[in-house]
ModelCIF file with pLDDT and N, C-alpha, C, O atoms, coordinates in Angstrom:
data_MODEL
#
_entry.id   MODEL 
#
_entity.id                         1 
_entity.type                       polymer 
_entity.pdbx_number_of_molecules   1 
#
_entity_poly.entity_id                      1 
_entity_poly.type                           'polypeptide(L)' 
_entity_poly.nstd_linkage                   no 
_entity_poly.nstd_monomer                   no 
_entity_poly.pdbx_seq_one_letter_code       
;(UNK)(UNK)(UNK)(UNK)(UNK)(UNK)(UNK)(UNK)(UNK)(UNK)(UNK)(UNK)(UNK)(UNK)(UNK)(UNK)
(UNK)(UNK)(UNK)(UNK)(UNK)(UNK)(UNK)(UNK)(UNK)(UNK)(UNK)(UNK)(UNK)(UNK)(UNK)(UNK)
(UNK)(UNK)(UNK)(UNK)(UNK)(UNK)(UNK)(UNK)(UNK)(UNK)(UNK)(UNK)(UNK)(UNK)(UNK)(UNK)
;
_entity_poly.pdbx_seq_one_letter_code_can   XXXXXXXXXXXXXXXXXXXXXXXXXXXXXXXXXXXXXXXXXXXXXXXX 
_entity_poly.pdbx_strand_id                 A 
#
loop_
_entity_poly_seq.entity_id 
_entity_poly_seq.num 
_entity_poly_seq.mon_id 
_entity_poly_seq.hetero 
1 1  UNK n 
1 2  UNK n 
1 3  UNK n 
1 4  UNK n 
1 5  UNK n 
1 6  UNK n 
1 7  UNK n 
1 8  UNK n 
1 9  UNK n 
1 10 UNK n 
1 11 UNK n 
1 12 UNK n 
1 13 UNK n 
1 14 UNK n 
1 15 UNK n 
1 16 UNK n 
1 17 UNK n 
1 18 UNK n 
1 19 UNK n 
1 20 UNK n 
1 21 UNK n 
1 22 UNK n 
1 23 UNK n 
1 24 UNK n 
1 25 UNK n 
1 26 UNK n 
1 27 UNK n 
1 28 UNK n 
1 29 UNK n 
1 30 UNK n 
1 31 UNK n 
1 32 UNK n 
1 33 UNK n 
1 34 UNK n 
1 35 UNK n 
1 36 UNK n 
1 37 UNK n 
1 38 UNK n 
1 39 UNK n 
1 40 UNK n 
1 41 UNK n 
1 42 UNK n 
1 43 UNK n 
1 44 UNK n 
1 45 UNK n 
1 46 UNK n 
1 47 UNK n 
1 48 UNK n 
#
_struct_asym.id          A 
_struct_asym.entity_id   1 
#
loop_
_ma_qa_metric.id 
_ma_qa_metric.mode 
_ma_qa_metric.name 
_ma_qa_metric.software_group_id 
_ma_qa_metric.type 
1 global pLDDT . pLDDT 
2 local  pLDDT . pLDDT 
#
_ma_qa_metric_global.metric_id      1 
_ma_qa_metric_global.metric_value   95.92 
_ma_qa_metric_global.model_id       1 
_ma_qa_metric_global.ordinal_id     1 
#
loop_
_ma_qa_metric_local.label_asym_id 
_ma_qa_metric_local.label_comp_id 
_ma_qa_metric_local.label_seq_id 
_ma_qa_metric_local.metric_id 
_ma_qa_metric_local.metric_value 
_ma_qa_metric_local.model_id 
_ma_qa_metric_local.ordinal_id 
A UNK 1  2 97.00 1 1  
A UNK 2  2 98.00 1 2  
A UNK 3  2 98.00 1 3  
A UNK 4  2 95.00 1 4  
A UNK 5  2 92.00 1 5  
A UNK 6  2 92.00 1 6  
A UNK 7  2 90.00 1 7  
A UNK 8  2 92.00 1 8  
A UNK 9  2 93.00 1 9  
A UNK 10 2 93.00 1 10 
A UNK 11 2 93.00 1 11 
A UNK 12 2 90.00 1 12 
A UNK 13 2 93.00 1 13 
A UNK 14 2 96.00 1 14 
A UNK 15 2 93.00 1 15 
A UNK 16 2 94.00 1 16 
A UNK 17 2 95.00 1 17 
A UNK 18 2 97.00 1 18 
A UNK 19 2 97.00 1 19 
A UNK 20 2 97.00 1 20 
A UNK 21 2 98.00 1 21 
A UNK 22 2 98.00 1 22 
A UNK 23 2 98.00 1 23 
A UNK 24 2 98.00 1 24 
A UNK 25 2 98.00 1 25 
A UNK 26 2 98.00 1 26 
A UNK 27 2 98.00 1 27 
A UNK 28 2 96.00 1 28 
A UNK 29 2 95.00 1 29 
A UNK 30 2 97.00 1 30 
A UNK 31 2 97.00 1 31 
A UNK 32 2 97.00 1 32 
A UNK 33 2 97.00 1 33 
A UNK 34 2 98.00 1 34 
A UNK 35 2 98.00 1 35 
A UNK 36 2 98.00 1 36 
A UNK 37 2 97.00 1 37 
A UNK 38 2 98.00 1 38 
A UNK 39 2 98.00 1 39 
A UNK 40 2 98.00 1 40 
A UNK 41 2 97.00 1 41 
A UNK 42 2 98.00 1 42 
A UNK 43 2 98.00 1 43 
A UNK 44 2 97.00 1 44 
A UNK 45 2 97.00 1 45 
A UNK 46 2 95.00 1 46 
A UNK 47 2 93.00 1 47 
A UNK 48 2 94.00 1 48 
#
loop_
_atom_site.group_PDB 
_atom_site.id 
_atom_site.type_symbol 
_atom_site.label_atom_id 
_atom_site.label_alt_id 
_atom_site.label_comp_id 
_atom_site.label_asym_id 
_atom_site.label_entity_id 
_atom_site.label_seq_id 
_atom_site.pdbx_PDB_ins_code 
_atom_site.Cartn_x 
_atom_site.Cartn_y 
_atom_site.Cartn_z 
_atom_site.occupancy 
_atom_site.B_iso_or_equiv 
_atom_site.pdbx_formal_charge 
_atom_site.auth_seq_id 
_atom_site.auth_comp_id 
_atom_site.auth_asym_id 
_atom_site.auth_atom_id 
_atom_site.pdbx_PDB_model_num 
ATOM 1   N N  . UNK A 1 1  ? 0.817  -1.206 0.000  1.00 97.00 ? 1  UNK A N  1 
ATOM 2   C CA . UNK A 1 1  ? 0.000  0.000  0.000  1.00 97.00 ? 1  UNK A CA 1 
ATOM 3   C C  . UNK A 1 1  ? 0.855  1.261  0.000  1.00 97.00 ? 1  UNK A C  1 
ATOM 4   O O  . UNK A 1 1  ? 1.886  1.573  0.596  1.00 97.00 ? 1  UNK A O  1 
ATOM 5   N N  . UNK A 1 2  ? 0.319  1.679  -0.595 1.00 98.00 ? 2  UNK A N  1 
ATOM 6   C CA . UNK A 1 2  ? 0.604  3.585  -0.645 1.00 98.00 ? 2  UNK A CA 1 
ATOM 7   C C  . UNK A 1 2  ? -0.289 4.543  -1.085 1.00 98.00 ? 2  UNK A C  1 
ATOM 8   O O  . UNK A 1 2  ? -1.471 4.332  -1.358 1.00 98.00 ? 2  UNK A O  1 
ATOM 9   N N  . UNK A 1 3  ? 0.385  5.765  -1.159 1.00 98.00 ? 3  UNK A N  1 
ATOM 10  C CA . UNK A 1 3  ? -0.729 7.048  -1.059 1.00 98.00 ? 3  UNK A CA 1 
ATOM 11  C C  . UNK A 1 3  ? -0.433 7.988  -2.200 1.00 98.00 ? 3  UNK A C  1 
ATOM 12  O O  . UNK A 1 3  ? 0.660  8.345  -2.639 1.00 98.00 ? 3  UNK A O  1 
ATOM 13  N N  . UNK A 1 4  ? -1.722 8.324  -2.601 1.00 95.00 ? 4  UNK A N  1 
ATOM 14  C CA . UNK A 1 4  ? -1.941 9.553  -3.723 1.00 95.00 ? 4  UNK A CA 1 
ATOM 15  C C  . UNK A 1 4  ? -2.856 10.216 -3.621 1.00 95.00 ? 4  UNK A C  1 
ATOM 16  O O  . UNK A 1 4  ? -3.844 9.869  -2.974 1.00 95.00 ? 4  UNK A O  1 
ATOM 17  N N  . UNK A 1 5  ? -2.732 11.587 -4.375 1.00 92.00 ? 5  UNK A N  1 
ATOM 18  C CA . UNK A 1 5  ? -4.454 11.923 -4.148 1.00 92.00 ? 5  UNK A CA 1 
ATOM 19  C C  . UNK A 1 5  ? -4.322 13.079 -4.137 1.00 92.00 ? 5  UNK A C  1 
ATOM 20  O O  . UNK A 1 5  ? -4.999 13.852 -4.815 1.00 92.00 ? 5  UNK A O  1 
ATOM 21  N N  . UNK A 1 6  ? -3.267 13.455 -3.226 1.00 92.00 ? 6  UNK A N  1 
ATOM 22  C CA . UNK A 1 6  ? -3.031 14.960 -2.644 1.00 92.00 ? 6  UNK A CA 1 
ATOM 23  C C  . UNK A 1 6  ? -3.126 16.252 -3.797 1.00 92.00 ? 6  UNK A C  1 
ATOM 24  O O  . UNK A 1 6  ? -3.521 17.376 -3.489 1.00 92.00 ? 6  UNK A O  1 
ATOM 25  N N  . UNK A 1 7  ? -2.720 15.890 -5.070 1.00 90.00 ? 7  UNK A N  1 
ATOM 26  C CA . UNK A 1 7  ? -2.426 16.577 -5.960 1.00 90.00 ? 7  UNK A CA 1 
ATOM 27  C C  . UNK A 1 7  ? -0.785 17.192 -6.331 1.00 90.00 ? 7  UNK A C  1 
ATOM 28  O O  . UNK A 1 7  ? 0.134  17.374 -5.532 1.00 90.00 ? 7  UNK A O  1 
ATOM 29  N N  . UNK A 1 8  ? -0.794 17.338 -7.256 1.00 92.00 ? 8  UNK A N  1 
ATOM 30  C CA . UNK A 1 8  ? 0.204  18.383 -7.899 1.00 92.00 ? 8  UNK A CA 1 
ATOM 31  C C  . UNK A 1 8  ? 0.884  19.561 -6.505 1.00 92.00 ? 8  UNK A C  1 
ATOM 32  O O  . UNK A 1 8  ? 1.878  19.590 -5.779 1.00 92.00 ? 8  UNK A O  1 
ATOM 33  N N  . UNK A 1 9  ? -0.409 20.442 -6.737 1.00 93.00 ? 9  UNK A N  1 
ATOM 34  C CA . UNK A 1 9  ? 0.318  22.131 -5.924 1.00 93.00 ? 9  UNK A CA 1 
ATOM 35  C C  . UNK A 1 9  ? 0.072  21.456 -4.592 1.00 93.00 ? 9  UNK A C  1 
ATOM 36  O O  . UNK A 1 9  ? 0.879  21.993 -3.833 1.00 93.00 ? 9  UNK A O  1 
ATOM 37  N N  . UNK A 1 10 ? -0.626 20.551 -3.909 1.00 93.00 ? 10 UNK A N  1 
ATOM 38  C CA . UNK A 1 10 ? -1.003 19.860 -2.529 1.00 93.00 ? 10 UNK A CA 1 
ATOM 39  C C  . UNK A 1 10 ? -0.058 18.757 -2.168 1.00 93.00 ? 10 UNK A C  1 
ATOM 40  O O  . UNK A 1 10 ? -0.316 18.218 -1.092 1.00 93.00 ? 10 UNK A O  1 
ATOM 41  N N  . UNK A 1 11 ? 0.793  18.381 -2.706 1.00 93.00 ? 11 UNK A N  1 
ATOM 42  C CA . UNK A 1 11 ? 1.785  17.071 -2.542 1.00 93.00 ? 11 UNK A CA 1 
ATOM 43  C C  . UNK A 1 11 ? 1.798  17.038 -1.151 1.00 93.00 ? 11 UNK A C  1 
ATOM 44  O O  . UNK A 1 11 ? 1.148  16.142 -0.613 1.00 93.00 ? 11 UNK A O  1 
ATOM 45  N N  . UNK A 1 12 ? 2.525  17.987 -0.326 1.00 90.00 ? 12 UNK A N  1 
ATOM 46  C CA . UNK A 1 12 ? 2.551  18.371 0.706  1.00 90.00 ? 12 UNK A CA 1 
ATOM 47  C C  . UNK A 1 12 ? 2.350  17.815 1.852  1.00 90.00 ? 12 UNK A C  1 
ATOM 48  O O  . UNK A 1 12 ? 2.999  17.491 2.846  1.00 90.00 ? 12 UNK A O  1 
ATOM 49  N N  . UNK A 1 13 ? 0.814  17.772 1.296  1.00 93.00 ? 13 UNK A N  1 
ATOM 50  C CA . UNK A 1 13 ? -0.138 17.570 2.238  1.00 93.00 ? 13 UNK A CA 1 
ATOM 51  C C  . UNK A 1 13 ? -0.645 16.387 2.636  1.00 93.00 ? 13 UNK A C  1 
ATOM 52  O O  . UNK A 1 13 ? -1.448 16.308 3.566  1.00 93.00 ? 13 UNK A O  1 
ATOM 53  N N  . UNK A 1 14 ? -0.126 15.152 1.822  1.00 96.00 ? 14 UNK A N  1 
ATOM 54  C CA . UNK A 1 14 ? -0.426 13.708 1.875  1.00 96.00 ? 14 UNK A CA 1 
ATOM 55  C C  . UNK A 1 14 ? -0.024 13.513 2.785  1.00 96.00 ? 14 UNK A C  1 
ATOM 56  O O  . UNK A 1 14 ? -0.974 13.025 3.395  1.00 96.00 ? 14 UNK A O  1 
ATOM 57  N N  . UNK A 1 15 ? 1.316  13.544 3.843  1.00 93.00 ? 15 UNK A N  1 
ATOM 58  C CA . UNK A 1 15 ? 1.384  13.251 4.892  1.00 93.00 ? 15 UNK A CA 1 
ATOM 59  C C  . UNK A 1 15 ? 0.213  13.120 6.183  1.00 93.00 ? 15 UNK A C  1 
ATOM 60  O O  . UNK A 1 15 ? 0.213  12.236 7.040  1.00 93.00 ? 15 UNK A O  1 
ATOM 61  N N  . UNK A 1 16 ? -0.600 14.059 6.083  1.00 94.00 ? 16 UNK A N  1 
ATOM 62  C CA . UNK A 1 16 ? -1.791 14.869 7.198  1.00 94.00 ? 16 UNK A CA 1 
ATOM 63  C C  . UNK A 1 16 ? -2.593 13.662 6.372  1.00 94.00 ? 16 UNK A C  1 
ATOM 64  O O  . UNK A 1 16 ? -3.009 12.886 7.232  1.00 94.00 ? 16 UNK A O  1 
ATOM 65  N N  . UNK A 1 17 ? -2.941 13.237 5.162  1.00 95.00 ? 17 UNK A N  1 
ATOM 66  C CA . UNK A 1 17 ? -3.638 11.950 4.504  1.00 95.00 ? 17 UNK A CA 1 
ATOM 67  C C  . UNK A 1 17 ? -3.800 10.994 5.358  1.00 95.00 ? 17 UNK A C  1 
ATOM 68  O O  . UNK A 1 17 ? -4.716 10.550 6.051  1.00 95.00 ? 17 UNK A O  1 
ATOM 69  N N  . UNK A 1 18 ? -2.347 10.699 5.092  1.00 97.00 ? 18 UNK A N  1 
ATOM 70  C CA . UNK A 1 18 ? -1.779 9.440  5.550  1.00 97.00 ? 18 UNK A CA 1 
ATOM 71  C C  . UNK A 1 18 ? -2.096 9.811  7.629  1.00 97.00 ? 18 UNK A C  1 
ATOM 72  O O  . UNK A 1 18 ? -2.716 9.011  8.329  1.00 97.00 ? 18 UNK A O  1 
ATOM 73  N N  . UNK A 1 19 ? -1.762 10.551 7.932  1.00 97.00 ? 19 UNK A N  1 
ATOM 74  C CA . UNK A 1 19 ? -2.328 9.990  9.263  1.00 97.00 ? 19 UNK A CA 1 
ATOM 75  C C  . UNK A 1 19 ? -3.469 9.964  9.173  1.00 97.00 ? 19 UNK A C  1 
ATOM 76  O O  . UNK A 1 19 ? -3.925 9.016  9.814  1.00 97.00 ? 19 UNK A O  1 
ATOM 77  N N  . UNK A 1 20 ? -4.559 10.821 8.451  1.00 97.00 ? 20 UNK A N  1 
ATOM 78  C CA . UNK A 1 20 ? -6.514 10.130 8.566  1.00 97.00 ? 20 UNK A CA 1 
ATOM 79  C C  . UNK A 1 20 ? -6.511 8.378  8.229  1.00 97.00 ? 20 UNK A C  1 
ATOM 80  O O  . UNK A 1 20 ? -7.225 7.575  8.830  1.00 97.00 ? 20 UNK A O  1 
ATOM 81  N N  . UNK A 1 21 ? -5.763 8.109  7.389  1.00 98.00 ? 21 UNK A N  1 
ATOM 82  C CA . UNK A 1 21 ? -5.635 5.795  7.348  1.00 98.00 ? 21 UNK A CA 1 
ATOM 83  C C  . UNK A 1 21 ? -4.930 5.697  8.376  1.00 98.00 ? 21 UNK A C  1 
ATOM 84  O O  . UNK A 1 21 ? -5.101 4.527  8.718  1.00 98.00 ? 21 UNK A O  1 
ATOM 85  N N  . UNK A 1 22 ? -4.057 6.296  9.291  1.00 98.00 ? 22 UNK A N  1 
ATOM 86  C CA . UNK A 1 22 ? -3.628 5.909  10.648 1.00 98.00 ? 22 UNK A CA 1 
ATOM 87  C C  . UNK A 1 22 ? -5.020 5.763  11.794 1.00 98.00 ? 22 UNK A C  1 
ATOM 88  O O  . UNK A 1 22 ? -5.504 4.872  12.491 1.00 98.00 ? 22 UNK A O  1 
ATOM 89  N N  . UNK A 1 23 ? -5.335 7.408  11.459 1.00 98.00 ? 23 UNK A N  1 
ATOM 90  C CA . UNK A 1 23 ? -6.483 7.557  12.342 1.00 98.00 ? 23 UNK A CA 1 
ATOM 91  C C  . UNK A 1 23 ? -8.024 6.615  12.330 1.00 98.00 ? 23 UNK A C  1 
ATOM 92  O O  . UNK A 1 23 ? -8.952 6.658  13.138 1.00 98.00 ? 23 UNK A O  1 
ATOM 93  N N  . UNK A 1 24 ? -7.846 5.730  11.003 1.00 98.00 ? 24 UNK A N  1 
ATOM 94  C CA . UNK A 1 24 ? -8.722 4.936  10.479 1.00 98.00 ? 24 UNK A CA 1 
ATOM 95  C C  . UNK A 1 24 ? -8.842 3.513  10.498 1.00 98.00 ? 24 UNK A C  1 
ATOM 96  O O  . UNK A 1 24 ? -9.682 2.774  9.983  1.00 98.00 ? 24 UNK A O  1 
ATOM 97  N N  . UNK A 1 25 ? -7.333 3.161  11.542 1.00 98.00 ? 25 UNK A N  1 
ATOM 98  C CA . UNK A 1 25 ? -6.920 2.409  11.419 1.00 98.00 ? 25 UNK A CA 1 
ATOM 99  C C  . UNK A 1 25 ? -5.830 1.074  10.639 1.00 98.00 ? 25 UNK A C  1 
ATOM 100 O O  . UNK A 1 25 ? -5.787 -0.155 10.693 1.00 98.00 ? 25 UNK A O  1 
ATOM 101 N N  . UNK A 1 26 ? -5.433 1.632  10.281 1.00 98.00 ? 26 UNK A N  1 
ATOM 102 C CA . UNK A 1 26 ? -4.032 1.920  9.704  1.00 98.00 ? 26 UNK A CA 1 
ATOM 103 C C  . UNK A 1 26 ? -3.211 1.640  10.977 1.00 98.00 ? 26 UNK A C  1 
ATOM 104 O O  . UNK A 1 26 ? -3.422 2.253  12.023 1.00 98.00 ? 26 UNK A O  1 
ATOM 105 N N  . UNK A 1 27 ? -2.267 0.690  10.847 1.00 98.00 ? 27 UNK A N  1 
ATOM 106 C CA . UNK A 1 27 ? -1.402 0.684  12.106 1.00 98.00 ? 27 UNK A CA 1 
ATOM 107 C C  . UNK A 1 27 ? -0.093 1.938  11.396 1.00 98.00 ? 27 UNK A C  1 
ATOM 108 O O  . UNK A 1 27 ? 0.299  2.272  10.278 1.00 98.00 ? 27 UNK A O  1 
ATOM 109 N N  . UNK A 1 28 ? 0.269  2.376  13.147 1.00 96.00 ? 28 UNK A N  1 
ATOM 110 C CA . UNK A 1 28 ? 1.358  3.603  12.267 1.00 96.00 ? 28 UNK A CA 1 
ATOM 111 C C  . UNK A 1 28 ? 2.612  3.392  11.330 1.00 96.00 ? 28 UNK A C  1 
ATOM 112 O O  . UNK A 1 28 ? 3.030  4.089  10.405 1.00 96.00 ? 28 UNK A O  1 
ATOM 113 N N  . UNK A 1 29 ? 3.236  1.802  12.049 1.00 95.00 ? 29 UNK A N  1 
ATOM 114 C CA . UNK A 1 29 ? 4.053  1.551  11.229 1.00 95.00 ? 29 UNK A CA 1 
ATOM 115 C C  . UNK A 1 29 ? 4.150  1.619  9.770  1.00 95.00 ? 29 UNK A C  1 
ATOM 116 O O  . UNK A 1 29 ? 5.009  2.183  9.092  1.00 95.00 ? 29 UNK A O  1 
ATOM 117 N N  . UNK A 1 30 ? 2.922  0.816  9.329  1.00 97.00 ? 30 UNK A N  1 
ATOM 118 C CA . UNK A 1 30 ? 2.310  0.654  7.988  1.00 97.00 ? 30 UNK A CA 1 
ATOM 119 C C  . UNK A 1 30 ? 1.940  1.572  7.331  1.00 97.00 ? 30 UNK A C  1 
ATOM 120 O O  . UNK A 1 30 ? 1.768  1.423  6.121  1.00 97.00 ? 30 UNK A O  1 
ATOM 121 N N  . UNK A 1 31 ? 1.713  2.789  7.962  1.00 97.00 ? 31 UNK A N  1 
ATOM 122 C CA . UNK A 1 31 ? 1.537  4.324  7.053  1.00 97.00 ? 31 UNK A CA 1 
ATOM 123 C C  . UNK A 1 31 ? 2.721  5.125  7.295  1.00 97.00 ? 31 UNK A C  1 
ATOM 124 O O  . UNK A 1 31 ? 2.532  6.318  7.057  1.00 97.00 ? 31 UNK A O  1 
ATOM 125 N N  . UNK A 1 32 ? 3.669  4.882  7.622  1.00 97.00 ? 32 UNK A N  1 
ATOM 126 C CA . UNK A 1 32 ? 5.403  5.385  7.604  1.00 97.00 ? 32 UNK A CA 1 
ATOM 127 C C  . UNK A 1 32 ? 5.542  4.554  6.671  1.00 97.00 ? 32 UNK A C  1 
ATOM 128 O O  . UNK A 1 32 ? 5.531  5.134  5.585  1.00 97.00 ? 32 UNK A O  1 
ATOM 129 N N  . UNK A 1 33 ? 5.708  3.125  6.560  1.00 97.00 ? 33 UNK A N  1 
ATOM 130 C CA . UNK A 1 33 ? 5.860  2.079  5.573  1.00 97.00 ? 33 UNK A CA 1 
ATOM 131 C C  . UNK A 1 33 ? 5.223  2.798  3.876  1.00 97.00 ? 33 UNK A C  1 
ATOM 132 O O  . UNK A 1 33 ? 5.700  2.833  2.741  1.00 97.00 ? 33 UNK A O  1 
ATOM 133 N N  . UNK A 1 34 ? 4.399  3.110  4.280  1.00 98.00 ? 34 UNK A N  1 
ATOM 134 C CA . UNK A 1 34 ? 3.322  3.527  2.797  1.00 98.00 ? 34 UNK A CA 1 
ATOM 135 C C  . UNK A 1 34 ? 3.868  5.158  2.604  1.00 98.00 ? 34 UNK A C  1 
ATOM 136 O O  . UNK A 1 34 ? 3.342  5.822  1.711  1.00 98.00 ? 34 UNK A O  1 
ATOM 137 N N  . UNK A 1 35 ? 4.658  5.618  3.244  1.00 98.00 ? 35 UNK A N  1 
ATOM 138 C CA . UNK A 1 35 ? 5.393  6.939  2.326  1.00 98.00 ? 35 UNK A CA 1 
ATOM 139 C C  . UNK A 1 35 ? 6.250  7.042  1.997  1.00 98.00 ? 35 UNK A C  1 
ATOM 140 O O  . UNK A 1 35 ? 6.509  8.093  1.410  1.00 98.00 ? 35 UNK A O  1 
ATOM 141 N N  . UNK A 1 36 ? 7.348  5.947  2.162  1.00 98.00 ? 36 UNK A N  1 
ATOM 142 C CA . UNK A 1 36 ? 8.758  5.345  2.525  1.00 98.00 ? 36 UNK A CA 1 
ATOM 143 C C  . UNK A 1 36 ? 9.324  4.465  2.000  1.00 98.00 ? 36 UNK A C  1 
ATOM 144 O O  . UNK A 1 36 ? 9.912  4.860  0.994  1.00 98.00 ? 36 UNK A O  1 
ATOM 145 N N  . UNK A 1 37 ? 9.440  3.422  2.197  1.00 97.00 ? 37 UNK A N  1 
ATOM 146 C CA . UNK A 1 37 ? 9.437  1.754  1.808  1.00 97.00 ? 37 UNK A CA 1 
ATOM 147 C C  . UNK A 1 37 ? 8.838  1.354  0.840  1.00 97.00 ? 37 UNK A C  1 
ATOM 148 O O  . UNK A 1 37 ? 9.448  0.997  -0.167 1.00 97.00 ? 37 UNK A O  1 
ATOM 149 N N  . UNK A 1 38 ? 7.318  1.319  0.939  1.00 98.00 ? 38 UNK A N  1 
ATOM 150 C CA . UNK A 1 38 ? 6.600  1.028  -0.150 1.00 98.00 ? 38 UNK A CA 1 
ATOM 151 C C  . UNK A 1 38 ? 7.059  1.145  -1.353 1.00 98.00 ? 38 UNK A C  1 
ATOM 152 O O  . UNK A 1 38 ? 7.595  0.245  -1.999 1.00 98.00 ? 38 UNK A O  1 
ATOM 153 N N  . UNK A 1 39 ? 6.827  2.498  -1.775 1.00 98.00 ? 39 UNK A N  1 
ATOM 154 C CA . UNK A 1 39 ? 6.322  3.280  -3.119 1.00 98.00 ? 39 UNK A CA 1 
ATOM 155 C C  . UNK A 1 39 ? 7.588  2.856  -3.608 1.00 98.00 ? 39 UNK A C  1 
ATOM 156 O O  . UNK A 1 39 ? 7.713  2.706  -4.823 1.00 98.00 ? 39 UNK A O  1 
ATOM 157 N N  . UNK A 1 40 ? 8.605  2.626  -2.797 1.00 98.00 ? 40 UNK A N  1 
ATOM 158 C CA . UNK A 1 40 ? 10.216 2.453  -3.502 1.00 98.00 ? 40 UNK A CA 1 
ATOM 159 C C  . UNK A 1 40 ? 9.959  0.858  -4.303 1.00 98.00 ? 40 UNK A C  1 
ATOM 160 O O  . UNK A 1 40 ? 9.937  0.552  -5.495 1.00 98.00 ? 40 UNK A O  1 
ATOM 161 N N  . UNK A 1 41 ? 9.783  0.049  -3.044 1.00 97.00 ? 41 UNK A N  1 
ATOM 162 C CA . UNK A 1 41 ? 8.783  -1.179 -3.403 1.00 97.00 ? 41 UNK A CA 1 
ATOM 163 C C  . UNK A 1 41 ? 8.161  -1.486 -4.693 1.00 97.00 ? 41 UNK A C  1 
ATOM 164 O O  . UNK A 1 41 ? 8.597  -2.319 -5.488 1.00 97.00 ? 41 UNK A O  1 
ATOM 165 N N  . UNK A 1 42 ? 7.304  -0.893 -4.827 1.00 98.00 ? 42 UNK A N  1 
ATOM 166 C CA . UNK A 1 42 ? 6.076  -0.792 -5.872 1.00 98.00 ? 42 UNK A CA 1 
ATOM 167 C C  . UNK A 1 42 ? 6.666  -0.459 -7.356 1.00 98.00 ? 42 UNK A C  1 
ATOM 168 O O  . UNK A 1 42 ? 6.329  -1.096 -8.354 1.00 98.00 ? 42 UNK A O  1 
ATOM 169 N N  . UNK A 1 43 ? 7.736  0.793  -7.368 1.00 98.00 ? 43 UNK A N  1 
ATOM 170 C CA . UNK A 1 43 ? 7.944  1.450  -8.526 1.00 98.00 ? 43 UNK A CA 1 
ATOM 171 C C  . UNK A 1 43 ? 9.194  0.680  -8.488 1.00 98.00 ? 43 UNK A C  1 
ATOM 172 O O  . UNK A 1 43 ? 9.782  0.995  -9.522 1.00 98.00 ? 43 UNK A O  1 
ATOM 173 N N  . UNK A 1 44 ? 9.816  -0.058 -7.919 1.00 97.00 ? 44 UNK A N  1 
ATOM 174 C CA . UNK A 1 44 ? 11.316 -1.004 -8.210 1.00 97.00 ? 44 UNK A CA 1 
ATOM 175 C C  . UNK A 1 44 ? 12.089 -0.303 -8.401 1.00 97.00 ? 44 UNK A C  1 
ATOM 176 O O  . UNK A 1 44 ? 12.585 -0.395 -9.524 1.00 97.00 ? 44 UNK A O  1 
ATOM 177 N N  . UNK A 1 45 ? 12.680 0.836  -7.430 1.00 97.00 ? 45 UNK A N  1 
ATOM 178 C CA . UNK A 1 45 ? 13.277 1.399  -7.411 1.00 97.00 ? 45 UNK A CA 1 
ATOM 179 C C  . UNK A 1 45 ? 14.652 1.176  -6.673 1.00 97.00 ? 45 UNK A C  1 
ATOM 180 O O  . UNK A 1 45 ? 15.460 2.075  -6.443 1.00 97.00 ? 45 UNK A O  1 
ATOM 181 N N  . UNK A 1 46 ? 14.767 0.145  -6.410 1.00 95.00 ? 46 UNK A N  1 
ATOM 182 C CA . UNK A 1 46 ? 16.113 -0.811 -5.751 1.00 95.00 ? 46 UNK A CA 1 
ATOM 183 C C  . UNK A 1 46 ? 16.082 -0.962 -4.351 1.00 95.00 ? 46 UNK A C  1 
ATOM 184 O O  . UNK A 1 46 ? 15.161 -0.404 -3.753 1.00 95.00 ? 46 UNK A O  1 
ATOM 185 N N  . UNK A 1 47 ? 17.034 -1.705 -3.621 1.00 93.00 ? 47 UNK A N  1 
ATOM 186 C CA . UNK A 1 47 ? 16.906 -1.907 -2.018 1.00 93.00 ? 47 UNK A CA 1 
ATOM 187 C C  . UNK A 1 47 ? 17.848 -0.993 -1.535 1.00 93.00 ? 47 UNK A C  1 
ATOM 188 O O  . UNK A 1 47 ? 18.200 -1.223 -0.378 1.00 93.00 ? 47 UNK A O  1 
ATOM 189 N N  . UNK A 1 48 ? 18.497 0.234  -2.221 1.00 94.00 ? 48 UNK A N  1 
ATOM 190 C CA . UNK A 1 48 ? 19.173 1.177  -1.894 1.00 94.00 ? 48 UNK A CA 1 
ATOM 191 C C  . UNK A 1 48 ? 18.584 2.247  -1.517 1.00 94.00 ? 48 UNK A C  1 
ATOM 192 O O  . UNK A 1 48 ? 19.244 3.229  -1.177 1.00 94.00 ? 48 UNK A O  1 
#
């Protein structure tokens, strides 16, 4: 999992997102994981 949405001029702001799926239940690890780790993950962007 990971996060989009925020927009273009709002990028920003996905963080404050991402804690409402914390606040939603979302464990916290897993939404640090999903701005971080993941997306690197996802787009195969190496283990570097």
């Amino acid at each position: 999992l990971s996060f989009a949405g925020a927009g273009t001029h709002q990028a920003r702001k996905l963080r404050q997102m991402a804690g409402n799926a914390v606040s939603n239940g979302l464990p916290y690890e897993a939404g640090l994981a999903a701005m971080t780790v993941s997306p690197v993950v996802i787009f195969a962007l190496g283990e570097d």
